[in-house]
Protein backbone atom coordinates (compact mmCIF):
# COMPACT_ATOMS: atom_id res chain seq x y z
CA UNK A 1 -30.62 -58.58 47.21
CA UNK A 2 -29.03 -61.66 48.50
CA UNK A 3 -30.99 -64.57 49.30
CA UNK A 4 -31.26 -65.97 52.57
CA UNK A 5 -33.44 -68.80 54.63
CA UNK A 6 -36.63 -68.44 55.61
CA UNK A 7 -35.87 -69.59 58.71
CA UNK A 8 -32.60 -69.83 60.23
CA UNK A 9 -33.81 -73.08 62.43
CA UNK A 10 -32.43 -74.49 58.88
CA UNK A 11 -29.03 -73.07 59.93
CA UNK A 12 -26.52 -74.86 62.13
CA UNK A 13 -26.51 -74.55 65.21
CA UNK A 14 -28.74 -75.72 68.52
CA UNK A 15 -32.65 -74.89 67.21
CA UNK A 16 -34.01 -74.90 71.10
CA UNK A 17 -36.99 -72.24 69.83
CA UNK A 18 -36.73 -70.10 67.04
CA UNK A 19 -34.30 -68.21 66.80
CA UNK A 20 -36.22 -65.49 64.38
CA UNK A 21 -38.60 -65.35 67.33
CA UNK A 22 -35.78 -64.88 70.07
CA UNK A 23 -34.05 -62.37 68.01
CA UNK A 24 -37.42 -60.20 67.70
CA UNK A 25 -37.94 -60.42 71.55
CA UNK A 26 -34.40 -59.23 72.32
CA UNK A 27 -33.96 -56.39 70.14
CA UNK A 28 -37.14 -55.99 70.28
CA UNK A 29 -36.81 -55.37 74.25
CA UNK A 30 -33.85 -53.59 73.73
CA UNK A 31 -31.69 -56.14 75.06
CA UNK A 32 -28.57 -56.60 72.69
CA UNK A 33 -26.41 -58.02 74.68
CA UNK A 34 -29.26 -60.97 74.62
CA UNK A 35 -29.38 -60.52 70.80
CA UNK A 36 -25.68 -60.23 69.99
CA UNK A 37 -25.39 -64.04 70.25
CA UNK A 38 -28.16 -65.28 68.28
CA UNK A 39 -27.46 -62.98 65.07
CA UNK A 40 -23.99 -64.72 65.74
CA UNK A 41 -25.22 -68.02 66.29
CA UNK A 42 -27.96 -68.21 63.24
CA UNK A 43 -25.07 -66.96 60.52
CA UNK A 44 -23.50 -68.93 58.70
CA UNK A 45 -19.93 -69.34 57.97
CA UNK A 46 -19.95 -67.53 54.59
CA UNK A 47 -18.75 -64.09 55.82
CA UNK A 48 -20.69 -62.16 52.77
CA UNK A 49 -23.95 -63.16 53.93
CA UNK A 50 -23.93 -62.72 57.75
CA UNK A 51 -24.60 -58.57 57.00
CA UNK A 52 -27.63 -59.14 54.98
CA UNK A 53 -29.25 -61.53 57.52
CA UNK A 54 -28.91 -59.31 60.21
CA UNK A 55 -30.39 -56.44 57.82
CA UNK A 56 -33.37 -58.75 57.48
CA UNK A 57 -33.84 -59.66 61.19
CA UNK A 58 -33.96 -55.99 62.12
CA UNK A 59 -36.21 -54.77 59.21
CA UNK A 60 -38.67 -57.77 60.54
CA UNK A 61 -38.72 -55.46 63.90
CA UNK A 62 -40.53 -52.68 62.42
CA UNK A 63 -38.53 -50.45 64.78
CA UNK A 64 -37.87 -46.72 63.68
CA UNK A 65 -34.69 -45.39 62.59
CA UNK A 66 -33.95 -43.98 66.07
CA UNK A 67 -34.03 -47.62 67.89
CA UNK A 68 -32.69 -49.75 64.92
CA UNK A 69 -29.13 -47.60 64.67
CA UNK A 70 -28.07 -48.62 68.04
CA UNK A 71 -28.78 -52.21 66.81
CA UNK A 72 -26.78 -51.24 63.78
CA UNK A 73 -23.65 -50.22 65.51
CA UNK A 74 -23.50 -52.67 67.88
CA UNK A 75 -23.56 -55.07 65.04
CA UNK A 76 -20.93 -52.98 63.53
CA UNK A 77 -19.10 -52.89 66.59
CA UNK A 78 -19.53 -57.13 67.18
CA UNK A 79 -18.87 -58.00 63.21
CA UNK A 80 -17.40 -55.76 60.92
CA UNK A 81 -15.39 -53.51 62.93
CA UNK A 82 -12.50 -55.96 62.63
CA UNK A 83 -13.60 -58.50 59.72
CA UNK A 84 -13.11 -55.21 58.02
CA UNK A 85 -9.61 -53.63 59.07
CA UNK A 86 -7.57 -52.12 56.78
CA UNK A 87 -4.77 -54.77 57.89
CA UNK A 88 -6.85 -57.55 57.12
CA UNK A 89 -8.62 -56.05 53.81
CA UNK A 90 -5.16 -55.72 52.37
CA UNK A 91 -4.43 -59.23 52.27
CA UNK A 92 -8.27 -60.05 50.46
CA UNK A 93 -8.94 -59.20 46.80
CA UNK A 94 -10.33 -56.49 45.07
CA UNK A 95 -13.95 -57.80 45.44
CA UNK A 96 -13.81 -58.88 49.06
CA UNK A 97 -12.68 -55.48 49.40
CA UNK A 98 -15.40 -53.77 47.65
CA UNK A 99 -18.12 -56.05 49.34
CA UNK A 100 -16.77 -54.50 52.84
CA UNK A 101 -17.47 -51.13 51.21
CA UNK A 102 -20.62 -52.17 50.64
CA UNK A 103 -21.05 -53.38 54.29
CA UNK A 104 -19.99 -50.45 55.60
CA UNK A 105 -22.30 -48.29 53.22
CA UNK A 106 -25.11 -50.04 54.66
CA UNK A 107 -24.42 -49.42 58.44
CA UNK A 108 -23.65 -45.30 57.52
CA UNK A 109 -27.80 -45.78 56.03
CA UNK A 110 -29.14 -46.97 59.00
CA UNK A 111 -27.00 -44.56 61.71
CA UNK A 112 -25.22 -41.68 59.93
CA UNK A 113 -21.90 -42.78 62.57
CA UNK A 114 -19.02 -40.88 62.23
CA UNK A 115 -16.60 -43.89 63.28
CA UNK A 116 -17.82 -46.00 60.48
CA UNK A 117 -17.91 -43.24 57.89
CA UNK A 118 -14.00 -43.01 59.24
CA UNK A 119 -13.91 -46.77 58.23
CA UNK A 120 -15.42 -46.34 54.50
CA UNK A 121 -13.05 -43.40 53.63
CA UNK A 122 -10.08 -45.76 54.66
CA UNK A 123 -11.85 -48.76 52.73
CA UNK A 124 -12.09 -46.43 49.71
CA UNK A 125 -8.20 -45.46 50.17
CA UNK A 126 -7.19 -49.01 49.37
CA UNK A 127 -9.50 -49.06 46.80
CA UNK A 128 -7.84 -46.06 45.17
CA UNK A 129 -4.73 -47.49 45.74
CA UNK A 130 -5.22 -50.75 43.63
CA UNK A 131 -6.67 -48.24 41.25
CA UNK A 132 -10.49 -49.63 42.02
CA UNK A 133 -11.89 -46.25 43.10
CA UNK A 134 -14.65 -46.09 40.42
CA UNK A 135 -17.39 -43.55 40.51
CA UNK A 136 -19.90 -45.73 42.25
CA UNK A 137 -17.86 -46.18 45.16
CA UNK A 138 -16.53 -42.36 45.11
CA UNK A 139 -20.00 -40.99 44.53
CA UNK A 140 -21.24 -43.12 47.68
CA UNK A 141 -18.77 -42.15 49.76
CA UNK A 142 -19.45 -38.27 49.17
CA UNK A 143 -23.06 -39.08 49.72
CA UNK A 144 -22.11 -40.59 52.88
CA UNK A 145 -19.81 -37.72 53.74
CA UNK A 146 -22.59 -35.18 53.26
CA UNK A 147 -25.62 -37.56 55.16
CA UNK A 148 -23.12 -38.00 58.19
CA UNK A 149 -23.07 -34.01 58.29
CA UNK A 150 -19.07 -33.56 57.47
CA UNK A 151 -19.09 -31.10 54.69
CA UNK A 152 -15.36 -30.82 55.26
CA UNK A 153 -14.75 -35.03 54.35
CA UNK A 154 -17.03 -34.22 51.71
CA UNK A 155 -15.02 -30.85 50.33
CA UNK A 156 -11.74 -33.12 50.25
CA UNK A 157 -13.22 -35.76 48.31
CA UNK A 158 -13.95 -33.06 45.78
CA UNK A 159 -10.75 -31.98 45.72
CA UNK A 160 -9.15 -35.27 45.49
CA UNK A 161 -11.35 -36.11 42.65
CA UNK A 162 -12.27 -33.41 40.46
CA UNK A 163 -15.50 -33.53 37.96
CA UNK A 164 -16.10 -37.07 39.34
CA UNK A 165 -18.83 -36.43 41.68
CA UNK A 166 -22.53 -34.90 41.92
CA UNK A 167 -22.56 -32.31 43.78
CA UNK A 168 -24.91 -31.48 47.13
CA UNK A 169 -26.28 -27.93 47.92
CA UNK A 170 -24.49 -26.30 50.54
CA UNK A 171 -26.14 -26.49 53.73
CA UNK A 172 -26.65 -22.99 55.93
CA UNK A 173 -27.73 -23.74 60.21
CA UNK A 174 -29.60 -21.19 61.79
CA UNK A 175 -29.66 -21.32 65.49
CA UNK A 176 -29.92 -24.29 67.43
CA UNK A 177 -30.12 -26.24 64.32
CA UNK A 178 -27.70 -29.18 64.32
CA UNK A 179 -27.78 -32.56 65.12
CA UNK A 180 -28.49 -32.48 69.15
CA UNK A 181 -31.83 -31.52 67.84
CA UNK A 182 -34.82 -32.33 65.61
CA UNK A 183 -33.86 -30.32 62.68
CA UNK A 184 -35.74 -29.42 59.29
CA UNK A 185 -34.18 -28.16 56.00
CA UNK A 186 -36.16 -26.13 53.66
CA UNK A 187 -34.50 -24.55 49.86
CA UNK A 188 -33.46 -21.27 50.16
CA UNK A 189 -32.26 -20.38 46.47
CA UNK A 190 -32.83 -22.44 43.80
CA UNK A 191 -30.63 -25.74 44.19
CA UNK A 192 -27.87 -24.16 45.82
CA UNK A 193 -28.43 -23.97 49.35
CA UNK A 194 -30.34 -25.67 52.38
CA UNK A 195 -31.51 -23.75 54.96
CA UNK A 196 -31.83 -25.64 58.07
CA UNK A 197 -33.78 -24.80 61.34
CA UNK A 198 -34.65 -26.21 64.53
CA UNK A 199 -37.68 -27.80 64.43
CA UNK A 200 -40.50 -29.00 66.68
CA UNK A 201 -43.99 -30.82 65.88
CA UNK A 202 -46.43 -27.80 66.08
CA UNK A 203 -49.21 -26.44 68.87
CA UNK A 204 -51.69 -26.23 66.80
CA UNK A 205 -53.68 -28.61 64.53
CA UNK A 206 -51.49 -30.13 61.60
CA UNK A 207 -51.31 -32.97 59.21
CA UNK A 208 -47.44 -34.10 58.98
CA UNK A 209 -47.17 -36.05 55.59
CA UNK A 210 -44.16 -38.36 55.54
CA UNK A 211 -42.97 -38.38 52.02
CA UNK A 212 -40.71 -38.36 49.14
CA UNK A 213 -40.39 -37.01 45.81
CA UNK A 214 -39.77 -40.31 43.96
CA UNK A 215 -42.96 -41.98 46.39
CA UNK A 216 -45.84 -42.60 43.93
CA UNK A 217 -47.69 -43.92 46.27
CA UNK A 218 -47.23 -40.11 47.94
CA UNK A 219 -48.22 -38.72 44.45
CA UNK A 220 -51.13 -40.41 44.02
CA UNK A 221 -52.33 -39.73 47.95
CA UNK A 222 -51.63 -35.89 47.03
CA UNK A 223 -53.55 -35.76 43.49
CA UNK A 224 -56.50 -37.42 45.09
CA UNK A 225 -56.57 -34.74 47.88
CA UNK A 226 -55.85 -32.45 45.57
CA UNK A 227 -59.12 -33.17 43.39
CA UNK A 228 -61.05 -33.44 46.16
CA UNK A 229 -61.69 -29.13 47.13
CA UNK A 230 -63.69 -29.76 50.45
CA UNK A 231 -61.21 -32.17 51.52
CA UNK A 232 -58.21 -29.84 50.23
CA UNK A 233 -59.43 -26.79 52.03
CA UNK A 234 -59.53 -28.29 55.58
CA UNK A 235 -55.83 -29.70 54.77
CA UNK A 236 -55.16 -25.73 53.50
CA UNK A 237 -52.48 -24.50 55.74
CA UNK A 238 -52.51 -27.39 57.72
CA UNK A 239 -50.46 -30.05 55.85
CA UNK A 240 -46.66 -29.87 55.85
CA UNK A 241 -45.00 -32.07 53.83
CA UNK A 242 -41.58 -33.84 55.04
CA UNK A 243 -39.12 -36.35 53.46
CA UNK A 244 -36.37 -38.10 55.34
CA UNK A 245 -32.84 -36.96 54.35
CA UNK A 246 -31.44 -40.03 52.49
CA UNK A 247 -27.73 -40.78 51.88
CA UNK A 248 -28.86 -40.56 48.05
CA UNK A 249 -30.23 -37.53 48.21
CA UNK A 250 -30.77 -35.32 44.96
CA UNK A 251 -31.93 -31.98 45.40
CA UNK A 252 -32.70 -31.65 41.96
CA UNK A 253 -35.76 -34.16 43.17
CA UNK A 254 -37.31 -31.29 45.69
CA UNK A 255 -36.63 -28.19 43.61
CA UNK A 256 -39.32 -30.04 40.49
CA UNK A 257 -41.80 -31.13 43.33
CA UNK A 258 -41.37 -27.55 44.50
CA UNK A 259 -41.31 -26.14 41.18
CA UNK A 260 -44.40 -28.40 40.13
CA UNK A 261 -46.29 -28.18 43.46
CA UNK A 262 -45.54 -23.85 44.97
CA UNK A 263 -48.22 -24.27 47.22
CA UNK A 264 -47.40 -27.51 48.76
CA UNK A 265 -43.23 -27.38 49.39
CA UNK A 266 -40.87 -30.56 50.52
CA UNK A 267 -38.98 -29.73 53.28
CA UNK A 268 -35.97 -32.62 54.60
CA UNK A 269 -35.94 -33.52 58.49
CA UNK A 270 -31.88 -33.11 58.90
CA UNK A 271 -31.76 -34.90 61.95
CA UNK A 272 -34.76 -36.36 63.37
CA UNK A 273 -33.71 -38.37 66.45
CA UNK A 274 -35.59 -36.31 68.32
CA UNK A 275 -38.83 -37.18 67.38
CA UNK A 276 -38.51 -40.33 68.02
CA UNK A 277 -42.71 -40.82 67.45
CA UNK A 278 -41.99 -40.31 63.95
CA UNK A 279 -41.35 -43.04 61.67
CA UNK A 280 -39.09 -42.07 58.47
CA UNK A 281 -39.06 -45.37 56.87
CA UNK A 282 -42.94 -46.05 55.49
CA UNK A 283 -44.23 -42.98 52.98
CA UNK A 284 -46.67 -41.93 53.01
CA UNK A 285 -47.28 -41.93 56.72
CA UNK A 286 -49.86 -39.10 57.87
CA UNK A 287 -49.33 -37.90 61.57
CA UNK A 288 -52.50 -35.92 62.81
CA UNK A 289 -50.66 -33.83 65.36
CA UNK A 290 -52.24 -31.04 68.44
CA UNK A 291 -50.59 -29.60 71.13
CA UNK A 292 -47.23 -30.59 70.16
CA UNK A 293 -48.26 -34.63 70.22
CA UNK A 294 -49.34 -36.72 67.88
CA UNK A 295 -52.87 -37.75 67.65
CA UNK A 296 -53.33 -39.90 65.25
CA UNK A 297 -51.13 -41.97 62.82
CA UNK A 298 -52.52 -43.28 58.87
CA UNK A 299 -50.26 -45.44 57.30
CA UNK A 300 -50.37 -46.22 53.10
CA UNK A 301 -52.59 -44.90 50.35
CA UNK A 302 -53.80 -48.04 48.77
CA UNK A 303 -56.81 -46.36 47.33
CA UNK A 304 -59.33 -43.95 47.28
CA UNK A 305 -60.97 -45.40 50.83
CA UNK A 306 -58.01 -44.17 52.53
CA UNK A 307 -59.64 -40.28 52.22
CA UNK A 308 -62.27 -41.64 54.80
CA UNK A 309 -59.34 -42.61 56.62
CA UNK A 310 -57.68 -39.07 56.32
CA UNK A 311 -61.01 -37.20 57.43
CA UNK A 312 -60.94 -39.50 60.60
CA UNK A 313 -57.81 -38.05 61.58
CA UNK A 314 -58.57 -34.71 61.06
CA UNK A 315 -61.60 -35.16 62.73
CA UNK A 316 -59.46 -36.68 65.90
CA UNK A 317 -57.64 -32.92 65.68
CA UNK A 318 -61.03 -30.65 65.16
CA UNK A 319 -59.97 -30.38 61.73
């Protein structure tokens, strides 16, 4: 990760108050036209380091995926839209080039947009074109292809480039499952398909894990529950367990846990937007949900004090 200052009142510019602190209250507020200028004003002139500043400011938020994307694009929108046109990336080198791949990669993370997933697959044209199009970039781009829900970008990449890329299931909607709504994805055969359905948080008492195969934090909170029988059989048919769709996603990850764990299956929120009282970013996070609203929220499993945690939230659902 690139290095930055601690405190960009080190940075040129008029200090007035801090302009970490300023930053947070704007975006925090929602107001970007307010925070627009200060993420321009505390960067410095070395273009290659203004993206990873900003990605530091907003992380410092603690805001969930939902609020930081708009953030994300406007940023996209204010800086990189044209530092990174294809008439101007012509004229740079190869590695200025491949570091506003890597810009754009970032923003697709943090939004899924289709306009700068547009913008990578041109980036990665003039890569191919100096003959730069290696299978990091290539891979990446598929990823991003297949996170920003455009199985068709991602089908002509394949084509393009044959044997070059790992491959993602194919993904099957049911109705009203897309991305106007809060969708989940569970595997329907093996690791070739994704079944995805409209989702919403459930009526009835239930423990929402937030979680990911490669989490071992996650593993450790689930072997501990699992060893624990009274603990386990209040959880039993209660706990669902849900992992944020990455842009790296490997199914092969879900079909062991599933494999290992039957009882206990991973499902993938598709598009989650629409719970926006659901943080994607921390695992595990435990949401104690009734009536269709969340209760009670446990963050972390440092250690094995965190189960007196977990039976206060079930006890805050008459669990």
């Amino acid at each position: 990760m690139l290095s930055f200052p601690a405190d960009l009142t080190d940075m040129p510019g008029p200090p007035l108050i801090s302009r970490r602190r300023a930053l947070r209250l704007a975006a925090g507020m929602g107001a970007w036209m307010a925070a627009a200028p200060l993420v321009r004003a505390a960067s410095p002139a070395a273009f290659e380091l203004a993206p990873a500043v900003f990605e530091e400011y907003v992380w410092s938020l603690h805001l969930p995926q939902a609020d930081a994307a708009p953030l994300y694009l406007a940023y996209y929108a204010a800086r990189l839209r044209t530092a990174n046109s294809m008439a101007h990336l012509k004229q740079l080198p190869t590695q200025a080039v491949a570091k506003a791949f890597d810009e754009l990669y970032a923003i697709i993370f943090y939004t899924a947009d289709q306009q700068v997933l547009h913008h990578l697959i041109d980036v990665l044209g003039v890569l191919s074109q100096r003959q730069q199009a290696t299978q990091l970039p290539l891979q990446r781009t598929y990823n991003a292809c297949y996170y920003c829900r455009r199985a068709d970008a991602a089908s002509q990449l394949v084509l393009k480039f044959p044997g070059h890329l790992r491959l993602a299931p194919d993904i099957r909607l049911s109705t009203g499952a897309g991305i106007a709504t809060p969708t989940v994805m569970h595997l329907a055969s093996g690791r070739s398909e994704l079944f995805a359905m409209a989702g919403s948080l459930p009526e009835n008492p239930a423990v929402l894990m937030i979680t990911h195969p490669g989490c071992h934090f996650s593993l450790n909170a689930f072997t501990a529950i699992r060893e624990e029988p009274p603990l386990m059989r209040r959880l039993e048919g209660r706990l669902q367990l849900l992992a944020p769709h990455q842009i790296d996603f490997d199914v092969d990850d879900f079909v062991k846990w599933n494999h290992r764990y039957p009882s206990m299956p991973m499902s993938l929120a598709y598009h989650w937007r629409g719970w926006p009282m659901l943080d994607m970013r921390e695992t595990p996070t435990f949401y104690f949900i009734k009536g269709g609203m969340v209760q009670h929220v446990m963050k972390g499993w440092r250690d094995d004090t965190a189960k007196d945690h977990l039976r206060l939230g079930l006890a805050k659902i008459d669990l």
